[in-house]
C-alpha atoms as a PDB file:
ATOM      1  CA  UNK A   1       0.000   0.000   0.000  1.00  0.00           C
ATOM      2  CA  UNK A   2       2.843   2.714   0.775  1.00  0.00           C
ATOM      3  CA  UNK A   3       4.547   1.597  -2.190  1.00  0.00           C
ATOM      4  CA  UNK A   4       1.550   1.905  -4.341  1.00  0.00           C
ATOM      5  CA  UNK A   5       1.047   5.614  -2.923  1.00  0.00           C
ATOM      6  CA  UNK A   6       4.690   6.498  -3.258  1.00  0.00           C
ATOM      7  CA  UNK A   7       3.864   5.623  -6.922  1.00  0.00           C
ATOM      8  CA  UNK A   8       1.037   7.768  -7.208  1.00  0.00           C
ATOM      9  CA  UNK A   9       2.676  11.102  -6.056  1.00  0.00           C
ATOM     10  CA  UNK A  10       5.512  10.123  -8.242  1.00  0.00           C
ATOM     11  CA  UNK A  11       3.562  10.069 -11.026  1.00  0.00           C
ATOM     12  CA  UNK A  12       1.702  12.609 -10.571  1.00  0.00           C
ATOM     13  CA  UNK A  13       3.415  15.145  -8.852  1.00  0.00           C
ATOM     14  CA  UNK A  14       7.193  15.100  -8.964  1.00  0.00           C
ATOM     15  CA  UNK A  15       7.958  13.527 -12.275  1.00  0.00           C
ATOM     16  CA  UNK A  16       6.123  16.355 -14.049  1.00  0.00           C
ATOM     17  CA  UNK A  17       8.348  18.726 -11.240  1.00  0.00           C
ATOM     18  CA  UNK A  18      11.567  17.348 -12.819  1.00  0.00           C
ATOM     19  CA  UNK A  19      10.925  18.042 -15.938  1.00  0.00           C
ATOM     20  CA  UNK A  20      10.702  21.884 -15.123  1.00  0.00           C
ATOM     21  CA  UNK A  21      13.658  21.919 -12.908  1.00  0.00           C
ATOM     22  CA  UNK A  22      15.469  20.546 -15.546  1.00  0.00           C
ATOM     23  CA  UNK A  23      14.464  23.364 -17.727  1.00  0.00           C
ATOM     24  CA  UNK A  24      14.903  25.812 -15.314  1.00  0.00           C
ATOM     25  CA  UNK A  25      18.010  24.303 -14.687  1.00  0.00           C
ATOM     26  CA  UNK A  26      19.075  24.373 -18.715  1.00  0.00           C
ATOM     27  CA  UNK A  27      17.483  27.795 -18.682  1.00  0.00           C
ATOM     28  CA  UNK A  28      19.588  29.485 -16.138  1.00  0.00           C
ATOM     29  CA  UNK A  29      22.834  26.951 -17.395  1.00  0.00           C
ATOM     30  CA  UNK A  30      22.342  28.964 -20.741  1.00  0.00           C
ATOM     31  CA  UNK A  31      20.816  32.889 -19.749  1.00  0.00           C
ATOM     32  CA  UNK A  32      18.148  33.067 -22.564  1.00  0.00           C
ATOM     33  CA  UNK A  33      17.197  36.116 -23.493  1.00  0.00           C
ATOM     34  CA  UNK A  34      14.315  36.963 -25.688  1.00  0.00           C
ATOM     35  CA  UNK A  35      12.923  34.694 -27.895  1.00  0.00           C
ATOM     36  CA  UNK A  36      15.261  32.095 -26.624  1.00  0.00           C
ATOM     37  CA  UNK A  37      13.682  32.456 -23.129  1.00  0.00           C
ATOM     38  CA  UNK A  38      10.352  32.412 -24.207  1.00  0.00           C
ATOM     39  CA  UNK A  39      10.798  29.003 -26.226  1.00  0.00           C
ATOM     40  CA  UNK A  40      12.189  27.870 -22.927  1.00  0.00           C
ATOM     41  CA  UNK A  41       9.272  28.607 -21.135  1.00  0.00           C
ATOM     42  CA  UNK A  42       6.743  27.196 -23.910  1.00  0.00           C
ATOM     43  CA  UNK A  43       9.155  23.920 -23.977  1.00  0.00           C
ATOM     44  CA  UNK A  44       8.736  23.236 -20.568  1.00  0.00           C
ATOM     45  CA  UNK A  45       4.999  23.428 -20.644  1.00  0.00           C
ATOM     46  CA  UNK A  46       4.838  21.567 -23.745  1.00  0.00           C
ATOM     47  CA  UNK A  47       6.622  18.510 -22.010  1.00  0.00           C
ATOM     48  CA  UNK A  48       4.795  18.929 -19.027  1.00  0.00           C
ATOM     49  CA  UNK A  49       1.341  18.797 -20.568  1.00  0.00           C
ATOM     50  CA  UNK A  50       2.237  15.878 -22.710  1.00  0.00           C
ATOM     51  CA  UNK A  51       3.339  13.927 -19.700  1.00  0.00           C
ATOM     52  CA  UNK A  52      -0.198  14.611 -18.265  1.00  0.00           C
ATOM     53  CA  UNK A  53      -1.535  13.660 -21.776  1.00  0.00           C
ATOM     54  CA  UNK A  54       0.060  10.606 -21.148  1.00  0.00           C
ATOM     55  CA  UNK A  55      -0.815   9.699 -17.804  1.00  0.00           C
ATOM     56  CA  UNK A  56      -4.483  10.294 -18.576  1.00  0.00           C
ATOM     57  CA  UNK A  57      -4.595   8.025 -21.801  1.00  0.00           C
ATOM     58  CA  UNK A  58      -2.644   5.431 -19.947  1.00  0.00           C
ATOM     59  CA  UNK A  59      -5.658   5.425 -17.733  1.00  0.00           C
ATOM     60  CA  UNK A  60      -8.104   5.122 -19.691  1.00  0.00           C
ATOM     61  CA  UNK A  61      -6.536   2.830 -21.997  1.00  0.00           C
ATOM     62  CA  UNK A  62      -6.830   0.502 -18.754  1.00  0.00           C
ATOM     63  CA  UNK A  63      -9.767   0.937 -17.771  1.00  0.00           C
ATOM     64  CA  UNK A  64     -10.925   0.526 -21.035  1.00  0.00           C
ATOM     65  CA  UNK A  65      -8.878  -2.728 -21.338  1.00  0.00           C
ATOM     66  CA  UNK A  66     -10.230  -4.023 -18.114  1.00  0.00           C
ATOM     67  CA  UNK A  67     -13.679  -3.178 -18.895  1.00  0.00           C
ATOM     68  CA  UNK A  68     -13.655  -5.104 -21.941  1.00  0.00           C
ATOM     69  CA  UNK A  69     -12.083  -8.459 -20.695  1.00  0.00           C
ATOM     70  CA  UNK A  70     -14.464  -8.071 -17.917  1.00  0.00           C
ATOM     71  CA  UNK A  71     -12.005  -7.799 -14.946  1.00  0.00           C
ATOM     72  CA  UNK A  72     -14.578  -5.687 -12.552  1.00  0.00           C
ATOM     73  CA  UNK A  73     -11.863  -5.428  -9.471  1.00  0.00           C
ATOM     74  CA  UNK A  74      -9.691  -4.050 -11.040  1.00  0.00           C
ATOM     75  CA  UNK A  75     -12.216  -1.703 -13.015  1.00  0.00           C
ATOM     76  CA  UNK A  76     -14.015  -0.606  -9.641  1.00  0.00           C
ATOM     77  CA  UNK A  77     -10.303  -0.045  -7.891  1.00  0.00           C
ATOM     78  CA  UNK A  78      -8.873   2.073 -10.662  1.00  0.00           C
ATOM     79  CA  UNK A  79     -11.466   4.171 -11.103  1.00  0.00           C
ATOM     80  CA  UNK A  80     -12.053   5.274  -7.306  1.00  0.00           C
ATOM     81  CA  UNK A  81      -8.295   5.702  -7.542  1.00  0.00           C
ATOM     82  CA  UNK A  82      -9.292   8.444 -10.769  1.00  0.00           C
ATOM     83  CA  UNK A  83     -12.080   9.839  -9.052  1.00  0.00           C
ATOM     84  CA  UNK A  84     -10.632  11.060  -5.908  1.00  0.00           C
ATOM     85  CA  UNK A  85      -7.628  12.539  -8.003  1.00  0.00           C
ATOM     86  CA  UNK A  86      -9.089  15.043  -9.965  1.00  0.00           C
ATOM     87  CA  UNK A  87     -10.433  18.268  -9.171  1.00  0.00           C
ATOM     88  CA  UNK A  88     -12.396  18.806 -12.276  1.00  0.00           C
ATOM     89  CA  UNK A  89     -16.023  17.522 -12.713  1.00  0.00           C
ATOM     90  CA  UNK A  90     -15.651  16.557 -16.334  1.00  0.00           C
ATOM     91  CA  UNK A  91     -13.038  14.955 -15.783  1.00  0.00           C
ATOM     92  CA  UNK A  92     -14.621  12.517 -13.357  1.00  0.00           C
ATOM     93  CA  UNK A  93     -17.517  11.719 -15.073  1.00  0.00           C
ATOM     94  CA  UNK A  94     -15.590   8.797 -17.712  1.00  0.00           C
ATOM     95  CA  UNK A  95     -14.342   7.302 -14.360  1.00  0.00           C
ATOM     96  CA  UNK A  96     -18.055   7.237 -12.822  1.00  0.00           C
ATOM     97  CA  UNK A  97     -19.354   5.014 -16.139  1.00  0.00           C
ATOM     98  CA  UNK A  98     -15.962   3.629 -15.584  1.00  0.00           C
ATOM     99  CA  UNK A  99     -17.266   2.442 -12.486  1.00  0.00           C
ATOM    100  CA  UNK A 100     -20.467   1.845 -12.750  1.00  0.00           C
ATOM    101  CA  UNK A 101     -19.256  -0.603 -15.523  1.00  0.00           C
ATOM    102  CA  UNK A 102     -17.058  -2.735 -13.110  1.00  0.00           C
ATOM    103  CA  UNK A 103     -20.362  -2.519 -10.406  1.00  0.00           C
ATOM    104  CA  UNK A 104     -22.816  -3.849 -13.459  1.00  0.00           C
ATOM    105  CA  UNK A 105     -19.892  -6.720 -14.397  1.00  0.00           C
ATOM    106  CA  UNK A 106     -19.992  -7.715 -10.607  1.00  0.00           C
ATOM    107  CA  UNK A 107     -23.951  -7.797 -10.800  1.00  0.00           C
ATOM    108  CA  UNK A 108     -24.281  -4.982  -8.065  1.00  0.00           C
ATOM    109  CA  UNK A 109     -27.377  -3.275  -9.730  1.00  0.00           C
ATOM    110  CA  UNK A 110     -27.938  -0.372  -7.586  1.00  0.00           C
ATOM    111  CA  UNK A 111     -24.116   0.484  -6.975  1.00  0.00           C
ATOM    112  CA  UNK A 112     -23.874   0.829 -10.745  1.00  0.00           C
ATOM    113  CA  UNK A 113     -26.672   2.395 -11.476  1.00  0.00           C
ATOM    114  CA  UNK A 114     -25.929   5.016  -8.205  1.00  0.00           C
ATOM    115  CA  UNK A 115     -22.487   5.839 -10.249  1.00  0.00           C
ATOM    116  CA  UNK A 116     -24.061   5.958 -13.460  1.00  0.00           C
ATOM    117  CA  UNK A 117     -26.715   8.625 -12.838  1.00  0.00           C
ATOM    118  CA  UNK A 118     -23.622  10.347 -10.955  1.00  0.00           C
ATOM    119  CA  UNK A 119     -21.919  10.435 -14.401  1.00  0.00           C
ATOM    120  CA  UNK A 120     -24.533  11.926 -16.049  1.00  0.00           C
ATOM    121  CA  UNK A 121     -25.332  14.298 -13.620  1.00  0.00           C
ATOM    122  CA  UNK A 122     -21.896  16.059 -14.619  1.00  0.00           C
ATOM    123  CA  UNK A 123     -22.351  18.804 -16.724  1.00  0.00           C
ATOM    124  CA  UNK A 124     -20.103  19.139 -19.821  1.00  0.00           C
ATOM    125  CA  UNK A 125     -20.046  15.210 -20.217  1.00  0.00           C
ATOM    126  CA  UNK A 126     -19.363  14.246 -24.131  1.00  0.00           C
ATOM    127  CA  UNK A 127     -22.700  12.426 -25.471  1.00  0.00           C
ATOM    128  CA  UNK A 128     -20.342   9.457 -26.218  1.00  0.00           C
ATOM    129  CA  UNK A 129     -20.134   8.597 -22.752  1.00  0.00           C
ATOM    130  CA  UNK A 130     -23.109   9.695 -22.060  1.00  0.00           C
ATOM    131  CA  UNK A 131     -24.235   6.947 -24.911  1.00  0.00           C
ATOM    132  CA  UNK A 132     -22.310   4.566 -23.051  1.00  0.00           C
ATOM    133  CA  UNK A 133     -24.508   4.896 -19.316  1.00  0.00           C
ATOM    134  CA  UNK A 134     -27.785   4.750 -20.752  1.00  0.00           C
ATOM    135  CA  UNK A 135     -26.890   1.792 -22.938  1.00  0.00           C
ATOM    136  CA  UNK A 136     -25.348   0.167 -19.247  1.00  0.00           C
ATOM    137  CA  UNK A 137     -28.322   1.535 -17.688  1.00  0.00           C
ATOM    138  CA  UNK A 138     -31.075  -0.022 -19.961  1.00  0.00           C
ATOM    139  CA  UNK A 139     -29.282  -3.498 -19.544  1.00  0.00           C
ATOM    140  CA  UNK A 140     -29.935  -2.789 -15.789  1.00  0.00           C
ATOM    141  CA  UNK A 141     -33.427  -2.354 -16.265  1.00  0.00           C
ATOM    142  CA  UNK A 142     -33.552  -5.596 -18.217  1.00  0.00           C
ATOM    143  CA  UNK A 143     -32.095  -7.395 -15.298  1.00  0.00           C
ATOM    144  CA  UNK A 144     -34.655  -6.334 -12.942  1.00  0.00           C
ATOM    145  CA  UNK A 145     -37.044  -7.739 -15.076  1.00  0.00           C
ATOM    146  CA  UNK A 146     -38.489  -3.624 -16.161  1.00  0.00           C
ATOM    147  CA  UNK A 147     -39.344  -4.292 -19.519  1.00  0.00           C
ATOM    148  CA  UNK A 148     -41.360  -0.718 -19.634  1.00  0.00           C
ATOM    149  CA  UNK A 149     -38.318   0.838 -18.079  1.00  0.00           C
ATOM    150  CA  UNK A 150     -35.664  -0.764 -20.223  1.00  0.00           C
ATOM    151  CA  UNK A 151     -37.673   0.627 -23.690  1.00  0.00           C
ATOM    152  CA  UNK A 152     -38.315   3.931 -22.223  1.00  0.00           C
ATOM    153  CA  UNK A 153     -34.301   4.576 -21.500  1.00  0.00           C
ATOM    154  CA  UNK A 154     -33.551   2.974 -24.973  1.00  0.00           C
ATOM    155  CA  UNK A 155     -35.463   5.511 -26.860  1.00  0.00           C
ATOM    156  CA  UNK A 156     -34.701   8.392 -24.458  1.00  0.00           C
ATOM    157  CA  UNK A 157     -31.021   7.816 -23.707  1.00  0.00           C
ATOM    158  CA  UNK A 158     -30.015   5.515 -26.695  1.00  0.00           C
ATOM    159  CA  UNK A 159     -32.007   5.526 -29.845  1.00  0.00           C
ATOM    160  CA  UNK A 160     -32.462   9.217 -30.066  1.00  0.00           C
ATOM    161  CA  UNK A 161     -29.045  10.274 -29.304  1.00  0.00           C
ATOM    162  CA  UNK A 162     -27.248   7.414 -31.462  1.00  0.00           C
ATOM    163  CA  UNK A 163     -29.400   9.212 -34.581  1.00  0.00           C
ATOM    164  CA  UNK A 164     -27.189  12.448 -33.582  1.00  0.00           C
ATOM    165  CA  UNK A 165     -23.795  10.482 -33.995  1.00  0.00           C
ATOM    166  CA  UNK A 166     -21.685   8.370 -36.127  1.00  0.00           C
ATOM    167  CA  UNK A 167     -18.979   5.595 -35.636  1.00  0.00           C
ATOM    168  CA  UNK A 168     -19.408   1.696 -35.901  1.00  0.00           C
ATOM    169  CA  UNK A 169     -19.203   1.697 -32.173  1.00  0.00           C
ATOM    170  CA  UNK A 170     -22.468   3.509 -32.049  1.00  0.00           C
ATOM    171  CA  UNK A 171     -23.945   1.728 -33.989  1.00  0.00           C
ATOM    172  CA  UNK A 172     -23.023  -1.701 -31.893  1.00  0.00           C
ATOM    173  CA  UNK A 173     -23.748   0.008 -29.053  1.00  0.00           C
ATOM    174  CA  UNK A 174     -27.328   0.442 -29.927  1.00  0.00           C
ATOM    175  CA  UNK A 175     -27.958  -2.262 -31.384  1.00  0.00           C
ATOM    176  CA  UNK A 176     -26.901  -4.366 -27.931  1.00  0.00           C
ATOM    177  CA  UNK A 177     -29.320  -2.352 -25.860  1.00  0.00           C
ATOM    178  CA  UNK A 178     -32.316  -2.726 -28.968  1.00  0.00           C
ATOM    179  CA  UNK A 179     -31.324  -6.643 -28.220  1.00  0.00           C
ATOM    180  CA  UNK A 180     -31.877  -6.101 -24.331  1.00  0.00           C
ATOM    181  CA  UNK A 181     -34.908  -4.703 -24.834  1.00  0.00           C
ATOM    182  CA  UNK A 182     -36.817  -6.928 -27.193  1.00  0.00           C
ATOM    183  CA  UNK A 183     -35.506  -9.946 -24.944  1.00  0.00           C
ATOM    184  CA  UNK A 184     -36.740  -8.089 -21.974  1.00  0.00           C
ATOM    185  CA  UNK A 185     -40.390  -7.664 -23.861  1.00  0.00           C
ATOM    186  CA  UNK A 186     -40.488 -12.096 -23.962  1.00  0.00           C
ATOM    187  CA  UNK A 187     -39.823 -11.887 -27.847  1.00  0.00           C
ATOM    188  CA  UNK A 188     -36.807 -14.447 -27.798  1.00  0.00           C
ATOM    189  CA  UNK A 189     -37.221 -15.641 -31.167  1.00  0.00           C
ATOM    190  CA  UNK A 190     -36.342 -12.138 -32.149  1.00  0.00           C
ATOM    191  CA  UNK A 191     -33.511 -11.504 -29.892  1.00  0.00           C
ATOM    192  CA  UNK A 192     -31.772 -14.958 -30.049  1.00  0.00           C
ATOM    193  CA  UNK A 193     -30.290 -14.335 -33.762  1.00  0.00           C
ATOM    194  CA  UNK A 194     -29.219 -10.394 -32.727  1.00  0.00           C
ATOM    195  CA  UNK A 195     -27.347 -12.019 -29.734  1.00  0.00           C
ATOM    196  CA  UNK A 196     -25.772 -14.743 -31.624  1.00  0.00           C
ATOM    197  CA  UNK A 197     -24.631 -12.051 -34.468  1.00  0.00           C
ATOM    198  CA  UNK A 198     -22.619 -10.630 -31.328  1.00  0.00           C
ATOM    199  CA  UNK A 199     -21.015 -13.916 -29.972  1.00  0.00           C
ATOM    200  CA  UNK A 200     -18.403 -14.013 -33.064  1.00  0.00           C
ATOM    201  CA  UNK A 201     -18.157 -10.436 -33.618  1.00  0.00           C
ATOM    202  CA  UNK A 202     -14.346  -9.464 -33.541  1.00  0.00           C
ATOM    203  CA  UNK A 203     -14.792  -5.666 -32.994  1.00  0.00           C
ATOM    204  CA  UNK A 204     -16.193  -6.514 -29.490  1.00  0.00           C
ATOM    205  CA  UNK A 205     -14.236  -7.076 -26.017  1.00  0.00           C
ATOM    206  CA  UNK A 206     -14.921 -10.356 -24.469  1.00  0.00           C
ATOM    207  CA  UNK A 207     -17.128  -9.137 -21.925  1.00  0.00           C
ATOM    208  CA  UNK A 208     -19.773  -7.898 -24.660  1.00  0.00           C
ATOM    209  CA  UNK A 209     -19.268 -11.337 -26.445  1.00  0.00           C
ATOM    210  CA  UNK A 210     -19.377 -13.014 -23.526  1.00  0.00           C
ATOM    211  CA  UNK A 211     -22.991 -11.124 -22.397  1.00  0.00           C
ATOM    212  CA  UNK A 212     -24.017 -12.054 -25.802  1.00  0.00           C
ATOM    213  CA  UNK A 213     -23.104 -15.513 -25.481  1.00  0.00           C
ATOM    214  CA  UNK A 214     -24.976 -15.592 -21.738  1.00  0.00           C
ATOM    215  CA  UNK A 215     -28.433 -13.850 -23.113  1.00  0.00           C
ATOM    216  CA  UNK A 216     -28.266 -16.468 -26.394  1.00  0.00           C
ATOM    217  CA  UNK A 217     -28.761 -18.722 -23.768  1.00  0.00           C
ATOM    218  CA  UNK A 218     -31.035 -17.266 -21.690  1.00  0.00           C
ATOM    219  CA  UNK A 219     -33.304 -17.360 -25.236  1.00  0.00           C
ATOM    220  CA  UNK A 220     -32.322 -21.066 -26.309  1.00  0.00           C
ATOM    221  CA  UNK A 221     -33.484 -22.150 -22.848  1.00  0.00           C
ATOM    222  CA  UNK A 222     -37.048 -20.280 -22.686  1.00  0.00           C
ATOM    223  CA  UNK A 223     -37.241 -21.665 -26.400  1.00  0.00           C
ATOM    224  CA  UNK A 224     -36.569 -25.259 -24.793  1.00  0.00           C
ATOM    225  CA  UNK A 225     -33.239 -25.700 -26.620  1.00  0.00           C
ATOM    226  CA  UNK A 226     -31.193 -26.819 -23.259  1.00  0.00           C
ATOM    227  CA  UNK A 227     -28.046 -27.894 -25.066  1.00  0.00           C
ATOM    228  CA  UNK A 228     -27.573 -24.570 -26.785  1.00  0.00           C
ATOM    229  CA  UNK A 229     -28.793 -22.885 -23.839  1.00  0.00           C
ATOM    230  CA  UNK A 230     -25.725 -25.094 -21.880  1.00  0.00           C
ATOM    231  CA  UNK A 231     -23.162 -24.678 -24.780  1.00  0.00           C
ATOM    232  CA  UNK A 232     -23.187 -20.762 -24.784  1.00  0.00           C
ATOM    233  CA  UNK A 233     -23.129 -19.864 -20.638  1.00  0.00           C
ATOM    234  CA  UNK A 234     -20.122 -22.569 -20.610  1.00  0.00           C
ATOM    235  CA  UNK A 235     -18.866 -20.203 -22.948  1.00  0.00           C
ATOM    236  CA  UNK A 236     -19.690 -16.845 -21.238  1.00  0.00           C
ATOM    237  CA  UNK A 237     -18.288 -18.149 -17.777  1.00  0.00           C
ATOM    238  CA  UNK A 238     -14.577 -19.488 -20.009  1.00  0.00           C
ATOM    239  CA  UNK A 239     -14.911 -15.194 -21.274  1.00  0.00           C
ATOM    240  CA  UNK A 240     -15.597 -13.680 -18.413  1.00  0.00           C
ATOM    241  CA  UNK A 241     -15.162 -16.075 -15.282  1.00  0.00           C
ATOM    242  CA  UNK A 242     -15.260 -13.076 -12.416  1.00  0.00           C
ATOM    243  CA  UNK A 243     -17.677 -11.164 -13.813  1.00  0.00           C
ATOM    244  CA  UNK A 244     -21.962 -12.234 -13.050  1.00  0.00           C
ATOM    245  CA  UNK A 245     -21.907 -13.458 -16.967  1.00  0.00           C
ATOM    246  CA  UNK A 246     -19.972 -16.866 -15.279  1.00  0.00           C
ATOM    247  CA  UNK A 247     -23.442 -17.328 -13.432  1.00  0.00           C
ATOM    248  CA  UNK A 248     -26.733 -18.781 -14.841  1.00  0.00           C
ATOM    249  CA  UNK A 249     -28.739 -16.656 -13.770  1.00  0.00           C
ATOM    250  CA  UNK A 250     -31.519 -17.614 -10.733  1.00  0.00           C
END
């Protein structure tokens, strides 16, 4: 644990501190005048900023990562780690779907739903990740059996907004929750063959396939199809074996 925070404030604090002292250091070494001083000065804060560049793609990049293979302890951890770093409202909100992600993988409903609204609730949030919740938050509503609720969010929070913007990972976004929702409204036969389009799809994580794989059995088993139904959670619990997709469900 110390070493862990030791890390933190190195990263955070006194790496980006050596890089101006070395500056200043090369700065006063030399006695720019000028022009030569100014491009001293915009140098330094050119490194500096990329270093925080850095450190904030390098954090998302895992969360993103972790997210996707469906690690949710690791997920949750890092992003209450994020969270209590940064003074800036926007910049917390990612880490609250962040979050409410690694809550939903865990099956904790109301923790991830609590973070979730908390994310949205940010003003100056981008409408991708604001795409992101309310897709999370309609499969939430499917899993406490809301079919009313689940439609209402997808139309509200997913359908109308996905019109507005472009990218493949839109589209597959939408098209998950649309899935959610007509399996939530009892019309399987419908929703079995947009689920099983998802288990082999390469663009998506293994936690997405694997949730495919979990509801293509949910589907095969109300259609009375028990060895499909057995096949595909074997092969949402190999995906994602700490996540609630390693379950059958109740």
């Amino acid at each position: 644990m110390i070493g862990k925070r030791l890390f933190h404030v190195t990263d955070g604090i006194v790496i980006p501190l050596i890089i101006a002292g070395a500056f200043t250091l090369l700065m006063l070494e030399g006695q720019p005048t000028g022009l030569a001083l100014f491009c001293f000065i915009l140098a330094t804060g050119v490194m500096v900023g990329l270093w925080n560049l850095m450190r904030e793609l390098r954090a998302h990049a895992t969360a993103t990562r972790a997210a996707a293979i469906g690690e949710p302890d690791e997920l949750i951890a890092l992003a209450d780690d994020q969270i209590k770093r940064r003074v800036r409202a926007r910049s917390r909100a990612p880490f609250y779907v962040y979050l409410g992600l690694g809550h939903q993988l865990k099956g904790d409903w109301d923790a991830a739903e609590k973070a979730f609204l908390t994310a949205e609730s940010h003003k100056g949030i981008r409408p991708q990740w604001l795409l992101l919740a309310g897709t999370a938050r309609v499969g939430l509503q499917v899993e406490r059996g809301d079919a009313a609720g689940a439609r209402s969010l997808y139309e509200q929070r997913v359908a109308a907004p996905a019109q507005r913007m472009s990218g493949p990972g839109v589209r597959l976004l939408a098209d998950e929750a649309l899935a959610r929702v007509i399996f939530a409204e009892g019309d399987v036969a419908r929703a079995r063959p947009m689920f099983e389009k998802m288990c082999n799809d390469v663009r998506l994580g293994p936690a997405t396939r694997a949730s495919a794989h979990w509801y293509v059995a949910r589907c095969a088993e109300t259609l009375g199809d028990a060895e499909a139904a057995s096949t595909h959670f074997a092969a949402a619990a190999r995906l994602v074996p700490k996540t609630y997709l390693a379950k059958r469900p109740a």
